[in-house]
PDB file of N, CA and C in Angstrom:
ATOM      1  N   UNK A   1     154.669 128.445 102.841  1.00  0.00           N
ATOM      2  CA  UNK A   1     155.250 127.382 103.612  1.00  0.00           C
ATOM      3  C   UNK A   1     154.180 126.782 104.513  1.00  0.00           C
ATOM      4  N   UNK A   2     154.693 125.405 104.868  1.00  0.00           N
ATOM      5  CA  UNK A   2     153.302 124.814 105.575  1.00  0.00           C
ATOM      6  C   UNK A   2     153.224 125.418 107.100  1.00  0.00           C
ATOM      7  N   UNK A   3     152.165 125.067 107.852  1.00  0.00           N
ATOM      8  CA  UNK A   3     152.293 125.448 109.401  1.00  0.00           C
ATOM      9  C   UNK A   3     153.242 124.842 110.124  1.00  0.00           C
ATOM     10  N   UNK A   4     153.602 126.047 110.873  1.00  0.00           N
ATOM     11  CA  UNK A   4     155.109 125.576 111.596  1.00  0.00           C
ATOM     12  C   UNK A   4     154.279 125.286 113.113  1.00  0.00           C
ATOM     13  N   UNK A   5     153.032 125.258 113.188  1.00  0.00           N
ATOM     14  CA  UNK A   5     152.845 124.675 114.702  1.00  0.00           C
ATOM     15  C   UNK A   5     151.846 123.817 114.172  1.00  0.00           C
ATOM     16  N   UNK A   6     152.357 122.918 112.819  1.00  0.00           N
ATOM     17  CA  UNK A   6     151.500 120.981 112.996  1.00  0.00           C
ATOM     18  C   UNK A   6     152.718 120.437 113.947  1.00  0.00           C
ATOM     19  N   UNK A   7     152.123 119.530 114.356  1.00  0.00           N
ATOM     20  CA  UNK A   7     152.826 118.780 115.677  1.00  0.00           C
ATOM     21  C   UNK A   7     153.526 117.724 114.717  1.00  0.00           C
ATOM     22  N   UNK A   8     154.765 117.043 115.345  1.00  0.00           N
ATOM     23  CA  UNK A   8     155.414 116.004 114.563  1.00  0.00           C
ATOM     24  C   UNK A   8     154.649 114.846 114.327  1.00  0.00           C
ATOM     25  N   UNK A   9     153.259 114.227 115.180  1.00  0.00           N
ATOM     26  CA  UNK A   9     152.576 113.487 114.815  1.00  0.00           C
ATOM     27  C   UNK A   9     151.580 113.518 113.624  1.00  0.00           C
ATOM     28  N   UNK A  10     151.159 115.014 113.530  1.00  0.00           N
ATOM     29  CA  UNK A  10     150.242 115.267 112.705  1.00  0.00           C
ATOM     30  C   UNK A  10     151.397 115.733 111.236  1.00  0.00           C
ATOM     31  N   UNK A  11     152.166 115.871 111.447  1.00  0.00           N
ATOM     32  CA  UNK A  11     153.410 115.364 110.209  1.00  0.00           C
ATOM     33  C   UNK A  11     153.901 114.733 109.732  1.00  0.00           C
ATOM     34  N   UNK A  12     153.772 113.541 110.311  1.00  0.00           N
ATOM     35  CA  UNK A  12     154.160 112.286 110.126  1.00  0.00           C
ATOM     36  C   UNK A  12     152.854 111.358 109.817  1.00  0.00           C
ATOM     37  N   UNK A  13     151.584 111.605 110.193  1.00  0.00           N
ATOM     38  CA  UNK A  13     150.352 111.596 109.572  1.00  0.00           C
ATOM     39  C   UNK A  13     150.210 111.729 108.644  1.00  0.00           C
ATOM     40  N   UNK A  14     150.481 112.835 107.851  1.00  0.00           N
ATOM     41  CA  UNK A  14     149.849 114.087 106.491  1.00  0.00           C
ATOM     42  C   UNK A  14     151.380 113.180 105.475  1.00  0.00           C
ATOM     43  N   UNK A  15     152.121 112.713 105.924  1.00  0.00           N
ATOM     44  CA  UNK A  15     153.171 112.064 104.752  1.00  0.00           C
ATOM     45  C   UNK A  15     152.994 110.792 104.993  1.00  0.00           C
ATOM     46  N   UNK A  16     153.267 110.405 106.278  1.00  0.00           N
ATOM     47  CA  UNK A  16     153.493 108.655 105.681  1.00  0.00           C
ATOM     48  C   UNK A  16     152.034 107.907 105.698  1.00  0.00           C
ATOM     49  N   UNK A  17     151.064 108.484 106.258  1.00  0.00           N
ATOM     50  CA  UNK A  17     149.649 107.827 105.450  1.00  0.00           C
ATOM     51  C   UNK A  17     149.333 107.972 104.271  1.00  0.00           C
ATOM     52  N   UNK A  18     149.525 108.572 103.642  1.00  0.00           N
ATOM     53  CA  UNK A  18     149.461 108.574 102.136  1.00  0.00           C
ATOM     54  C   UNK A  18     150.159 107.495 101.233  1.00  0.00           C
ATOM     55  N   UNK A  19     151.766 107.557 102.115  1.00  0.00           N
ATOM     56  CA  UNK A  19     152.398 107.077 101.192  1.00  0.00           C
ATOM     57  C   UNK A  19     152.672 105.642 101.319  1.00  0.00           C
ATOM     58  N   UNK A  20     151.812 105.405 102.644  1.00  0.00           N
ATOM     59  CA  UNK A  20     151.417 103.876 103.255  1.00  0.00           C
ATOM     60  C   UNK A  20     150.263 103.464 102.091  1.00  0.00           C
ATOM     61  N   UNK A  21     149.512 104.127 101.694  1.00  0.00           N
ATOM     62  CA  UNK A  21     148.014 103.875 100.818  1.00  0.00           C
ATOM     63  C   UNK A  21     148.679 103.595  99.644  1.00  0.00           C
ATOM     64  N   UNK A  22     149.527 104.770  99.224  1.00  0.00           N
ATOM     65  CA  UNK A  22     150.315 104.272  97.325  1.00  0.00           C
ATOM     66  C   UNK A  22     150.871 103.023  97.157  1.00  0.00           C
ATOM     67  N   UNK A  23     151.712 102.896  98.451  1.00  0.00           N
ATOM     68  CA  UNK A  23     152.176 101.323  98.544  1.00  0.00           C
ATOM     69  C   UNK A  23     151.022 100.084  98.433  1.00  0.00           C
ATOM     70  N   UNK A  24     150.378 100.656  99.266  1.00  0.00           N
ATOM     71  CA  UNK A  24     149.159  99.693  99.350  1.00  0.00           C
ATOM     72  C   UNK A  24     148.398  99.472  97.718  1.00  0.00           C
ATOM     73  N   UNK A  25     148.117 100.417  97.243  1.00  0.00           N
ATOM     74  CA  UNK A  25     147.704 100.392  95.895  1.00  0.00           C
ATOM     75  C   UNK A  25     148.391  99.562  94.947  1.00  0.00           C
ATOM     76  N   UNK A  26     149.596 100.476  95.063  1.00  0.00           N
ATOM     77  CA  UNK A  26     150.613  99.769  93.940  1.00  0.00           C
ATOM     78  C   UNK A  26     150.771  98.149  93.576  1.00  0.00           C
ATOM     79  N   UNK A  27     150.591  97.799  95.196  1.00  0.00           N
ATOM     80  CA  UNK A  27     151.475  96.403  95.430  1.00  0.00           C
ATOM     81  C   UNK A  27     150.204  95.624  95.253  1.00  0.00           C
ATOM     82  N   UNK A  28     148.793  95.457  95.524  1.00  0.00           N
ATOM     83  CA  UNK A  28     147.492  95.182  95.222  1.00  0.00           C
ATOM     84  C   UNK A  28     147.530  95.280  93.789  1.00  0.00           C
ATOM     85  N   UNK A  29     147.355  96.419  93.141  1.00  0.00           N
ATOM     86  CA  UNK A  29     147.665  95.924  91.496  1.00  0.00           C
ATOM     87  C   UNK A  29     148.420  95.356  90.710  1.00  0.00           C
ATOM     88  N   UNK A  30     149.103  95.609  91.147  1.00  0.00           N
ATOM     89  CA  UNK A  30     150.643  94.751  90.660  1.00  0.00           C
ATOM     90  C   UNK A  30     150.211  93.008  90.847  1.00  0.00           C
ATOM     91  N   UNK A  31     149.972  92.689  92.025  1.00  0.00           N
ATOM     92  CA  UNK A  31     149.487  91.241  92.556  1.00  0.00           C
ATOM     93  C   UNK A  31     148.612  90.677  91.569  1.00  0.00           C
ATOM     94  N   UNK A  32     147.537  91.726  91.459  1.00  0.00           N
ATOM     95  CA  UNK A  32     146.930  91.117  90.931  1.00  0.00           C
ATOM     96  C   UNK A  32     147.083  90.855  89.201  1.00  0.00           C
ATOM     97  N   UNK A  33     147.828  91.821  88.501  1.00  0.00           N
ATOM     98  CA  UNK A  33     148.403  91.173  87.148  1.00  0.00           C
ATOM     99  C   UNK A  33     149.225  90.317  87.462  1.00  0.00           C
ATOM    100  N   UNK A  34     150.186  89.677  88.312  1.00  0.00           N
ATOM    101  CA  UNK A  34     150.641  88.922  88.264  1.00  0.00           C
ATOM    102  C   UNK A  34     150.163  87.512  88.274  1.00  0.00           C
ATOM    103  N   UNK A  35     149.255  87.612  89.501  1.00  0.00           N
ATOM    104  CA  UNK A  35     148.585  86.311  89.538  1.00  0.00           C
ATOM    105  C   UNK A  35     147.507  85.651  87.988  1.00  0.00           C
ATOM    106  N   UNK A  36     146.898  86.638  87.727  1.00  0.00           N
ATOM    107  CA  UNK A  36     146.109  86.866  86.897  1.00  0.00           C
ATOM    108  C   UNK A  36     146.322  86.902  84.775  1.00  0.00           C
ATOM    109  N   UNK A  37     147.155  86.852  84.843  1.00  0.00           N
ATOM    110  CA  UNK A  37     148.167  87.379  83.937  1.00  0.00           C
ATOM    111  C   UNK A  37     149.395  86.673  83.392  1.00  0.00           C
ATOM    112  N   UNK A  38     149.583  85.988  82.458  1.00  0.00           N
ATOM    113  CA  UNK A  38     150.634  85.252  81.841  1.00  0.00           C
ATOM    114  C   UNK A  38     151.510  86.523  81.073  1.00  0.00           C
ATOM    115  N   UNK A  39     152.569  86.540  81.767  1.00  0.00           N
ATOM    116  CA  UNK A  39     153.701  88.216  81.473  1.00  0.00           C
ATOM    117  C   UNK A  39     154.315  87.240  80.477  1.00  0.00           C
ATOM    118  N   UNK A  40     154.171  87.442  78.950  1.00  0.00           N
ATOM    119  CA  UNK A  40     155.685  86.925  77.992  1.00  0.00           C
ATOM    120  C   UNK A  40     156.843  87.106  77.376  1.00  0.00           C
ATOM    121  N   UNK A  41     157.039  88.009  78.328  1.00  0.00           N
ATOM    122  CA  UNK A  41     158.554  88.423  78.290  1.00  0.00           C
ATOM    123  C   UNK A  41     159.074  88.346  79.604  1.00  0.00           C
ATOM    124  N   UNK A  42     158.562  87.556  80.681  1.00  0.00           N
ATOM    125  CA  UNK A  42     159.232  87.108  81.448  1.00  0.00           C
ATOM    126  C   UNK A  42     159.111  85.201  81.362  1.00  0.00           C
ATOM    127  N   UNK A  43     159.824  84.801  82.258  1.00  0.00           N
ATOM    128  CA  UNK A  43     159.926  83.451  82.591  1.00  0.00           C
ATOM    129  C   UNK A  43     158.954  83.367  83.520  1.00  0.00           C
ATOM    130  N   UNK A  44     158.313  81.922  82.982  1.00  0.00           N
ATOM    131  CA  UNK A  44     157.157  81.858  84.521  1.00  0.00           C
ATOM    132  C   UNK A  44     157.978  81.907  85.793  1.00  0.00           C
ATOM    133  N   UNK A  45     159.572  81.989  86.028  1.00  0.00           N
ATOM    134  CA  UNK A  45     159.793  81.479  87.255  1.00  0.00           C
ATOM    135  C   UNK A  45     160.443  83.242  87.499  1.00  0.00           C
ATOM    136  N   UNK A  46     160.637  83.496  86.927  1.00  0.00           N
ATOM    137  CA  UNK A  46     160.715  85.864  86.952  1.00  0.00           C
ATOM    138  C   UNK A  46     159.394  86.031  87.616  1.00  0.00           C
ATOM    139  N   UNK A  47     158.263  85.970  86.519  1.00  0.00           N
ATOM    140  CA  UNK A  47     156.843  86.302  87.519  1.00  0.00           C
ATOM    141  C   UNK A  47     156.396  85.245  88.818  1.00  0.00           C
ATOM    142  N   UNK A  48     156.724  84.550  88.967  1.00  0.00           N
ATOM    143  CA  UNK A  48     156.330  84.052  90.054  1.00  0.00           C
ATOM    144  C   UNK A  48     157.455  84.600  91.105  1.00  0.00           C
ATOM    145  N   UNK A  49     158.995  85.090  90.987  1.00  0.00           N
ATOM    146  CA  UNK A  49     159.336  85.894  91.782  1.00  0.00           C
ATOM    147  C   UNK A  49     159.187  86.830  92.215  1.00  0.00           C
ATOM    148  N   UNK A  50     158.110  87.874  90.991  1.00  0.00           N
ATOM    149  CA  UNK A  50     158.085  88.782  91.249  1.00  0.00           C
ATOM    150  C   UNK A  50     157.182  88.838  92.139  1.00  0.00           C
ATOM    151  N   UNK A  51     156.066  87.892  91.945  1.00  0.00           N
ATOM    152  CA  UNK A  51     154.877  87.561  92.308  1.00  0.00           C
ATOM    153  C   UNK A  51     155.229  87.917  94.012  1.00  0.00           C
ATOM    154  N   UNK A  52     156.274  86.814  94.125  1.00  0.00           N
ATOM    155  CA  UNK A  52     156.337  86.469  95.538  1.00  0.00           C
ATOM    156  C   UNK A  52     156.864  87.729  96.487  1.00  0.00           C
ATOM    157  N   UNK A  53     157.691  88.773  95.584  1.00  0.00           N
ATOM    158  CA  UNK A  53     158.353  89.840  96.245  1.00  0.00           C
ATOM    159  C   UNK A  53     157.181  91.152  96.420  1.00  0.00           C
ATOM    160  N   UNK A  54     156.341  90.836  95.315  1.00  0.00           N
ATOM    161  CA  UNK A  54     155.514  91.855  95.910  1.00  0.00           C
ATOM    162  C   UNK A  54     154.695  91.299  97.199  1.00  0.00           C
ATOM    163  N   UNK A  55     154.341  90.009  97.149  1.00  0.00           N
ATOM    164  CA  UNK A  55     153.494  89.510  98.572  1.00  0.00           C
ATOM    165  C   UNK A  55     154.041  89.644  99.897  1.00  0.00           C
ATOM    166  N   UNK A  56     155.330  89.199  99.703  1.00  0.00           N
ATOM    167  CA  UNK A  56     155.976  89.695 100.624  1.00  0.00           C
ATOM    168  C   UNK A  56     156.185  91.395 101.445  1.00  0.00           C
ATOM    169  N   UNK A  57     156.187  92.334 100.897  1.00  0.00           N
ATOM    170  CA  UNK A  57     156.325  94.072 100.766  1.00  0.00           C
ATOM    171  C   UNK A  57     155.105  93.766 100.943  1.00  0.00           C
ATOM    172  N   UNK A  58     153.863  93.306 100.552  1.00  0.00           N
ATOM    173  CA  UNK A  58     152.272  93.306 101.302  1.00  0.00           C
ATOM    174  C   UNK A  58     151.863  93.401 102.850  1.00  0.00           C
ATOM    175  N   UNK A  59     152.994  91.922 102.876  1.00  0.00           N
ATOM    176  CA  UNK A  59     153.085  91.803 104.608  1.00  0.00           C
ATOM    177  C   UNK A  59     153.814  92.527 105.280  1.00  0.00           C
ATOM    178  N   UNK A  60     154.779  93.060 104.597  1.00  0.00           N
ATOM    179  CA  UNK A  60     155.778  94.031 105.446  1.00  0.00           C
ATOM    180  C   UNK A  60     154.947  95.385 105.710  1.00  0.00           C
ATOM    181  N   UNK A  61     154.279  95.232 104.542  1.00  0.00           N
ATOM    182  CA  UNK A  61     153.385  96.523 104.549  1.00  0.00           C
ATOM    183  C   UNK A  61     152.211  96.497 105.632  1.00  0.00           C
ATOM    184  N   UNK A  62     151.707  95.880 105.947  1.00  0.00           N
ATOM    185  CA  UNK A  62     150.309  95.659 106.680  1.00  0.00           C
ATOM    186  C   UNK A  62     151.187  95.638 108.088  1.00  0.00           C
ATOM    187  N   UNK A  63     152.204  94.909 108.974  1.00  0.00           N
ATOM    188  CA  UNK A  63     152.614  95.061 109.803  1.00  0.00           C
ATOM    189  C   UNK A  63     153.168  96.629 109.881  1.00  0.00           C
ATOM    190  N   UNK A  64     153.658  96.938 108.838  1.00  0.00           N
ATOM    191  CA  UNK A  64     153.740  98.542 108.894  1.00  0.00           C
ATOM    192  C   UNK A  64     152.953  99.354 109.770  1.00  0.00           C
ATOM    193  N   UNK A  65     151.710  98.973 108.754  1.00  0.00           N
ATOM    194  CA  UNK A  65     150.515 100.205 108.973  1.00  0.00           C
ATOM    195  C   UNK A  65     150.078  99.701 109.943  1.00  0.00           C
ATOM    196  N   UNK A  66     149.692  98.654 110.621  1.00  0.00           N
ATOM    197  CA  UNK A  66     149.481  97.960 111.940  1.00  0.00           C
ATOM    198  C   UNK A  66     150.219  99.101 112.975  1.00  0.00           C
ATOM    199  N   UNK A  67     151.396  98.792 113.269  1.00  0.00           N
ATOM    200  CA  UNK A  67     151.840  99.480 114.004  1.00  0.00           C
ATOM    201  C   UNK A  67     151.721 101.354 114.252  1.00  0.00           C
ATOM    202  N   UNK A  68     151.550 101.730 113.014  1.00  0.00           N
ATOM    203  CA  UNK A  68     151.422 103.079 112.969  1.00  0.00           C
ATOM    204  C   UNK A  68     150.379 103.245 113.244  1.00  0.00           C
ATOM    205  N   UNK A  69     148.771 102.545 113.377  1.00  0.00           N
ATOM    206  CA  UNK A  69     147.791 102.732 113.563  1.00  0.00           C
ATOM    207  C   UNK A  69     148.355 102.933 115.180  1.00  0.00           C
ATOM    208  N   UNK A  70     149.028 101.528 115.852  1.00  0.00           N
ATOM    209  CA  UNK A  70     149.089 100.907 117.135  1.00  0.00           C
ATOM    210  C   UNK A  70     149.100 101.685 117.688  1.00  0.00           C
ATOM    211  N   UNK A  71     150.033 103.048 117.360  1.00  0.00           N
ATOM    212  CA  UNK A  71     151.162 103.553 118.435  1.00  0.00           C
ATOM    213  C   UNK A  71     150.527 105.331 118.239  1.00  0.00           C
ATOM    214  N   UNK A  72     149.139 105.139 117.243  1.00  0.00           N
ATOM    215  CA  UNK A  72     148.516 106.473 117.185  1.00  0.00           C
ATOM    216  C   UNK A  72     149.395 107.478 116.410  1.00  0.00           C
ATOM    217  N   UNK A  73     149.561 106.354 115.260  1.00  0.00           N
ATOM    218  CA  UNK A  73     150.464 107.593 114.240  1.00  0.00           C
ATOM    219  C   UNK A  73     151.814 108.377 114.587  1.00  0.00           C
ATOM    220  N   UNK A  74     152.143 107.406 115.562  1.00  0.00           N
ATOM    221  CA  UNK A  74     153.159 108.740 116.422  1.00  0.00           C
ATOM    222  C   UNK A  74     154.934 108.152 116.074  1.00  0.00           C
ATOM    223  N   UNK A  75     154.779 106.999 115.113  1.00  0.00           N
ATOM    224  CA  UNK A  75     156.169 106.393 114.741  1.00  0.00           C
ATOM    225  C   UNK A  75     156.315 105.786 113.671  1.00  0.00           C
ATOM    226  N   UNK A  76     157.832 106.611 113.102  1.00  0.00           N
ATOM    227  CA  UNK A  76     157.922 106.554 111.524  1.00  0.00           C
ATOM    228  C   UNK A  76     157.942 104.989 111.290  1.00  0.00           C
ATOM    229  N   UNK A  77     158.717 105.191 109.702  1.00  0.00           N
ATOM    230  CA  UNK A  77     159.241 103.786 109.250  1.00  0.00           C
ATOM    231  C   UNK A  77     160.643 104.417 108.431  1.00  0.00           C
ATOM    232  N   UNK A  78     161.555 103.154 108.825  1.00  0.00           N
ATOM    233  CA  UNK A  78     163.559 103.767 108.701  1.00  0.00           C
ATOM    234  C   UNK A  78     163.157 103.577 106.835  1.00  0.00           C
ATOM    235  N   UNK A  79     163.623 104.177 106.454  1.00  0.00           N
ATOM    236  CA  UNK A  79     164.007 104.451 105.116  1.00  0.00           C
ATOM    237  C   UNK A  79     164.433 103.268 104.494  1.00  0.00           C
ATOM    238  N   UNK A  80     165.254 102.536 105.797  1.00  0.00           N
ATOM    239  CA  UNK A  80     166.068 101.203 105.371  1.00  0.00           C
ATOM    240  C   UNK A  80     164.285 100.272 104.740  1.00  0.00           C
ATOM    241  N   UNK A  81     163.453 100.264 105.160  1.00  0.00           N
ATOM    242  CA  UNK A  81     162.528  99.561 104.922  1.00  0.00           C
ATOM    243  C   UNK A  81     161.692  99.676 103.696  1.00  0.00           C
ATOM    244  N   UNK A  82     161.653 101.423 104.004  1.00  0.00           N
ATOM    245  CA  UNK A  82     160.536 102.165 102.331  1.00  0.00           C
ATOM    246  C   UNK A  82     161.202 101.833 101.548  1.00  0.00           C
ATOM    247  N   UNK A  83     162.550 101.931 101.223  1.00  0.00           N
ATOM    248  CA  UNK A  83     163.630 102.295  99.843  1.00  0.00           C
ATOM    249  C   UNK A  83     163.018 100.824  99.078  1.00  0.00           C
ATOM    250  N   UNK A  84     163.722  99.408  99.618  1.00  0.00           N
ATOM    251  CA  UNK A  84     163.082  97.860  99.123  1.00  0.00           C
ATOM    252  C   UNK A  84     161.553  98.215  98.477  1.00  0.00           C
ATOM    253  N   UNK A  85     160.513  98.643  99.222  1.00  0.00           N
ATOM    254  CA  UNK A  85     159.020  98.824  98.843  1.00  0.00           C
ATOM    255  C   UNK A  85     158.891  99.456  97.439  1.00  0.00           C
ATOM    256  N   UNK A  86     159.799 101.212  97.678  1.00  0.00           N
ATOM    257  CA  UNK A  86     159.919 101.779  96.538  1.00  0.00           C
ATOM    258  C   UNK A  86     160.798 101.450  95.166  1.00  0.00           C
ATOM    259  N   UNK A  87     161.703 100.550  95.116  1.00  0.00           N
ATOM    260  CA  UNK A  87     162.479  99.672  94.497  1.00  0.00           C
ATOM    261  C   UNK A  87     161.594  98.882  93.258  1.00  0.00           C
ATOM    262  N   UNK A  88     160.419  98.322  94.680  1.00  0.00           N
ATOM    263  CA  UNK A  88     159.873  96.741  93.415  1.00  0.00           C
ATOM    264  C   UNK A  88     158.792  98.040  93.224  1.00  0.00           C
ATOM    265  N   UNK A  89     158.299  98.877  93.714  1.00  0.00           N
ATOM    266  CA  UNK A  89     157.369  99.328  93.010  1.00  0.00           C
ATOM    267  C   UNK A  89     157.429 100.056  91.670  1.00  0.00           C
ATOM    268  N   UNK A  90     158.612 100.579  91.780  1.00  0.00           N
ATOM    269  CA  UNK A  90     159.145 101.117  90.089  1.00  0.00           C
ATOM    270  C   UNK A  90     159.676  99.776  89.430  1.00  0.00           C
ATOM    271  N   UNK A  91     159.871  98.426  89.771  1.00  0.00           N
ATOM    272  CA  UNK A  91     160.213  97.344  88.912  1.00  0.00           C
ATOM    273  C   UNK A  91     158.915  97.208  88.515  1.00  0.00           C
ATOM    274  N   UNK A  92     157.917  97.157  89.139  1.00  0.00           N
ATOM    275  CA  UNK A  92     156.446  96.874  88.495  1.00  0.00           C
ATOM    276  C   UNK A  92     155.961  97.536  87.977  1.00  0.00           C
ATOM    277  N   UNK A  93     156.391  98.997  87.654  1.00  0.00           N
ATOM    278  CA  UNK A  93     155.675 100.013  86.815  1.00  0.00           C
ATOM    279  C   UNK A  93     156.537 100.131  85.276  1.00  0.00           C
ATOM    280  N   UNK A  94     157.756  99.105  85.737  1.00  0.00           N
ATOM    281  CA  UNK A  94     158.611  98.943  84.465  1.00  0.00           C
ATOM    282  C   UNK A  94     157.872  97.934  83.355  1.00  0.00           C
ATOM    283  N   UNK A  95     157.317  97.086  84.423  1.00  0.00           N
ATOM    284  CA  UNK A  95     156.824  95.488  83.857  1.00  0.00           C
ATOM    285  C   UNK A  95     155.503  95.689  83.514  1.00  0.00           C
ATOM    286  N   UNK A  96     154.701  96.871  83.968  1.00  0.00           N
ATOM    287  CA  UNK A  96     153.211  97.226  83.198  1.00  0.00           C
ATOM    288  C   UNK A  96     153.619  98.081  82.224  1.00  0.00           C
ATOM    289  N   UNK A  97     154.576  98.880  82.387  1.00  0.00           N
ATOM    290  CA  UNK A  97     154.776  99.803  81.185  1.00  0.00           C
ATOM    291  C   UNK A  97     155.289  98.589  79.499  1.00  0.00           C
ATOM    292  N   UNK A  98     156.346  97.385  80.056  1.00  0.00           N
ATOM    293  CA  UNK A  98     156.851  96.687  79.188  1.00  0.00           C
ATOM    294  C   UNK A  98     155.235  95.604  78.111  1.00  0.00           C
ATOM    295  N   UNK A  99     154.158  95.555  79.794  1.00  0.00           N
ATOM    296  CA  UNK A  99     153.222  94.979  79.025  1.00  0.00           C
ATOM    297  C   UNK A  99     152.056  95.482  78.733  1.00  0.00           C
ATOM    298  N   UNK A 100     152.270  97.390  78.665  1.00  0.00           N
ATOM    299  CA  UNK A 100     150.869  97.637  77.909  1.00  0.00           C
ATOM    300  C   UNK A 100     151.925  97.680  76.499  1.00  0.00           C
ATOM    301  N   UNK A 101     152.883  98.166  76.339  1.00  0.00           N
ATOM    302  CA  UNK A 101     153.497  97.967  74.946  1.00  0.00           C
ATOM    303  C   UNK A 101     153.081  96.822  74.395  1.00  0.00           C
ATOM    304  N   UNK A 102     153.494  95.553  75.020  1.00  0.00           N
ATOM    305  CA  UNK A 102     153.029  94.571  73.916  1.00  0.00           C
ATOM    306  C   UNK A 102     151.952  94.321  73.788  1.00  0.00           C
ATOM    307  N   UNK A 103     150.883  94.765  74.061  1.00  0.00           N
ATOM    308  CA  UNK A 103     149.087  94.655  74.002  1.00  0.00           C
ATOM    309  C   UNK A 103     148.881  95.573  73.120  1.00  0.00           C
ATOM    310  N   UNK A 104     149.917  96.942  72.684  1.00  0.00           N
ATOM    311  CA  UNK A 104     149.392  97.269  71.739  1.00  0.00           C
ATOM    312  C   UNK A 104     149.724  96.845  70.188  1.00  0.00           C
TER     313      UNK A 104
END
């Protein structure tokens, strides 16, 4: 079991920085096949939504981590906020999975 005397900051450190970075990853790659990338099995006006929903979760994201830097790591983020992030990020791992299939 992990140490029972890490402090709630340094717990909240060791999980949601990480999982601030995957977001960060995810939503950066994703962007960039979208922008980059004519998807044909969607409608240009699907990828350009999608386009726009991941840019959006970018900015939500960066004010995120903004603040958690701000406040010295010391304050979460409500679930109400991650769940949306984690949502489009499995829609976009649907939509790379749908388009390495058709590349092969």
């Amino acid at each position: 079991m992990g140490d029972s005397n890490l402090s709630n900051a340094d717990l909240l450190k060791s999980v949601l920085e990480p999982l601030l970075e995957d977001f960060q990853y995810w939503f950066e790659r994703y962007r960039q096949i979208l922008e980059n990338e004519r998807i044909q099995f969607m409608s240009e006006q699907e990828q350009l939504n999608l386009l726009k929903r991941v840019k959006d979760a970018q900015n939500e994201l960066n004010t995120a981590k903004m603040l958690f830097k701000a406040t010295d790591q010391e304050v979460g983020i409500d679930m109400a906020t991650v769940m949306p992030w984690h949502q489009l990020v499995t829609e976009c791992w649907v939509v790379g999975m749908r388009l390495g299939q058709s590349k092969e």
